[in-house]
Protein backbone atom coordinates (compact mmCIF):
# COMPACT_ATOMS: atom_id res chain seq x y z
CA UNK A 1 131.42 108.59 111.84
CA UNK A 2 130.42 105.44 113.26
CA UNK A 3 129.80 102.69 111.54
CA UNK A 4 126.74 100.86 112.82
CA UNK A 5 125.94 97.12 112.99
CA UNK A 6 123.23 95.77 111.60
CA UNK A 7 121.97 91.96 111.79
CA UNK A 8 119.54 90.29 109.39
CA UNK A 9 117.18 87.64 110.46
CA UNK A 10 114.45 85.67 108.42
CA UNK A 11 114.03 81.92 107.62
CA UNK A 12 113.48 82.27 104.43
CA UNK A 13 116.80 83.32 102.26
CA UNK A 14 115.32 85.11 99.66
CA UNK A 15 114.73 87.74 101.88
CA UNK A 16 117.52 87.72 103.25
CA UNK A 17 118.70 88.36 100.00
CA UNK A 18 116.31 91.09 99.11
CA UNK A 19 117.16 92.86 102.31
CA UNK A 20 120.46 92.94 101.36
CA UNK A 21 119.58 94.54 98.58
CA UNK A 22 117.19 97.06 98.74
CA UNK A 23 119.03 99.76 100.49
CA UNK A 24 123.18 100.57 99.80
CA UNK A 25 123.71 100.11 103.76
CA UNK A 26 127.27 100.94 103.16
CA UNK A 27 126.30 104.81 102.39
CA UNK A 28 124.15 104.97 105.79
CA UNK A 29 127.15 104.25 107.48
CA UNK A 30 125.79 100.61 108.17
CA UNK A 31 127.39 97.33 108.09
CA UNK A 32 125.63 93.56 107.97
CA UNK A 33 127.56 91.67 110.63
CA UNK A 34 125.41 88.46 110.17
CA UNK A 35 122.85 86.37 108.48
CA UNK A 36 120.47 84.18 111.17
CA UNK A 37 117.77 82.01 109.44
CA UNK A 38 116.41 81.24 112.78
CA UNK A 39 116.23 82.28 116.70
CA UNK A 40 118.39 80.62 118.04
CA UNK A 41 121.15 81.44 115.01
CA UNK A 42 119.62 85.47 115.77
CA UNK A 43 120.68 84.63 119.37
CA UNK A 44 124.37 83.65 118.91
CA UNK A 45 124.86 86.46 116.48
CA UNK A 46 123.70 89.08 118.60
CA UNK A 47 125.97 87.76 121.91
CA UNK A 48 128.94 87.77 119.25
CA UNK A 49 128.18 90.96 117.19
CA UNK A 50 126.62 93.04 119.82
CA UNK A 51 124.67 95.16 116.72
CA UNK A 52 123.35 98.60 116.79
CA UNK A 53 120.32 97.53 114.86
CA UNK A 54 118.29 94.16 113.94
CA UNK A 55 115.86 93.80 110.89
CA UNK A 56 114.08 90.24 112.16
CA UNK A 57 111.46 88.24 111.04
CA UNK A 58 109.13 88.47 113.73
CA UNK A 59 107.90 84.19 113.31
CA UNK A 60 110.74 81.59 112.94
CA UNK A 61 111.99 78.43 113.82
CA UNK A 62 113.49 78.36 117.23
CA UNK A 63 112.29 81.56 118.94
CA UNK A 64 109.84 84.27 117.88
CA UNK A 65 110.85 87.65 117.83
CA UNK A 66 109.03 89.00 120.30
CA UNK A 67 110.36 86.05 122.54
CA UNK A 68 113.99 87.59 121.58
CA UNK A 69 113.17 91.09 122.39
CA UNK A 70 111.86 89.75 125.53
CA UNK A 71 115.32 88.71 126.13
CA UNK A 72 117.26 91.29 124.97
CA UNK A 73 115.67 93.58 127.29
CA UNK A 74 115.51 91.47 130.50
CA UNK A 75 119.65 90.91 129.67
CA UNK A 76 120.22 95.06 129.61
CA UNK A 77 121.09 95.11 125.58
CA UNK A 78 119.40 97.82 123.84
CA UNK A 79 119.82 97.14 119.94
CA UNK A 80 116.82 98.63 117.84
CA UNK A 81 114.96 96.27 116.33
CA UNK A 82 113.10 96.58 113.51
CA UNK A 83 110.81 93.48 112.82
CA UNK A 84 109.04 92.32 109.38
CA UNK A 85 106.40 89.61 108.85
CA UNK A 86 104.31 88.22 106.34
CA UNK A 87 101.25 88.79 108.28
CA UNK A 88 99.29 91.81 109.20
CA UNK A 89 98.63 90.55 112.84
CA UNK A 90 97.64 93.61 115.17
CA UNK A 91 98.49 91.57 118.81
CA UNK A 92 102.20 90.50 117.16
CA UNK A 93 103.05 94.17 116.14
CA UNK A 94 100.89 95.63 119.63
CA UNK A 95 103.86 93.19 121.60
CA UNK A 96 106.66 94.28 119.41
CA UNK A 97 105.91 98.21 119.68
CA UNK A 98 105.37 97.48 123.79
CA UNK A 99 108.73 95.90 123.96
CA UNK A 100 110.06 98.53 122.31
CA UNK A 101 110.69 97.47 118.41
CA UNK A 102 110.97 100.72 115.94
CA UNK A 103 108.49 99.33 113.53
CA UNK A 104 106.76 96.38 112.21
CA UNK A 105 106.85 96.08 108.25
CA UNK A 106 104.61 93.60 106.48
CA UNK A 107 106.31 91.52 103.66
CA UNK A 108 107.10 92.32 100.85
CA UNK A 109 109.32 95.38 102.32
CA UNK A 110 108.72 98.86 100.68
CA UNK A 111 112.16 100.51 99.90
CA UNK A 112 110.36 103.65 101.03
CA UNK A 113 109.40 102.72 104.20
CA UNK A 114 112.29 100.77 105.17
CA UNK A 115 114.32 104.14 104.29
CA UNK A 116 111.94 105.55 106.80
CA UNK A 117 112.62 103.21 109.59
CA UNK A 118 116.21 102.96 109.13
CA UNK A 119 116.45 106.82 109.67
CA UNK A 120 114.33 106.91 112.44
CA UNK A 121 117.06 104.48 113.51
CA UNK A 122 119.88 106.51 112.99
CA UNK A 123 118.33 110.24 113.74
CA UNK A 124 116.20 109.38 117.14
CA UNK A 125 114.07 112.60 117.57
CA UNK A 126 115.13 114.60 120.16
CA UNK A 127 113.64 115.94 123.76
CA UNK A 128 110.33 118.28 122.76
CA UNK A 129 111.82 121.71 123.80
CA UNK A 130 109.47 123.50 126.25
């Protein structure tokens, strides 16, 4: 099996932390490759990681996420993204779906529906057979 890469992002460390955490990655077959506390930091680690999958904090210093899954996708990389925020704001998680983001999660993360995501992540749903 594949092990999949996985990149944390969030200015604030205690979530980091929490992230870290809440689900044992290592039995999903995942593996954290970085840390970024900010955009720019996200940007770096994705050009040296190249992840499968990013959990990011969709407001931080030095480049929103939407602005970085802007990029990603004019540049050809295709990592799922995930994105959490504090804030229940319809137009951020409207842009994030659009640009192709699994989910949006509002802070604090539920173990439950993280699990959910990160599944989603792993099994994509197939073609509807006709």
């Amino acid at each position: 099996m594949k092990t999949i890469k996985l990149l944390l992002a969030d200015d604030e460390p205690v979530i980091l932390r929490g992230l870290k955490k809440l689900i044992s990655w290592k039995e999903l077959g995942i593996t954290i490759v970085g840390e970024a506390n900010d955009g720019k930091e996200l940007r770096d680690l994705i050009r040296i990681h190249e992840p499968h999958l990013i959990i990011s904090d969709i407001s931080m210093p030095g480049g929103s996420g939407i602005d970085i899954i802007s990029e990603l996708n004019e540049q050809g990389f295709h990592a799922k993204v995930i994105f959490i925020s504090a804030f229940q704001e319809f137009v951020y998680a409207r842009q994030a779906i659009q640009l192709g983001a699994l989910d949006y999660l509002v802070k604090p993360i539920n173990k439950n529906q993280l699990e959910k995501v990160i599944a989603k992540a792993l099994n994509p749903p197939g073609r509807i057979q006709r």
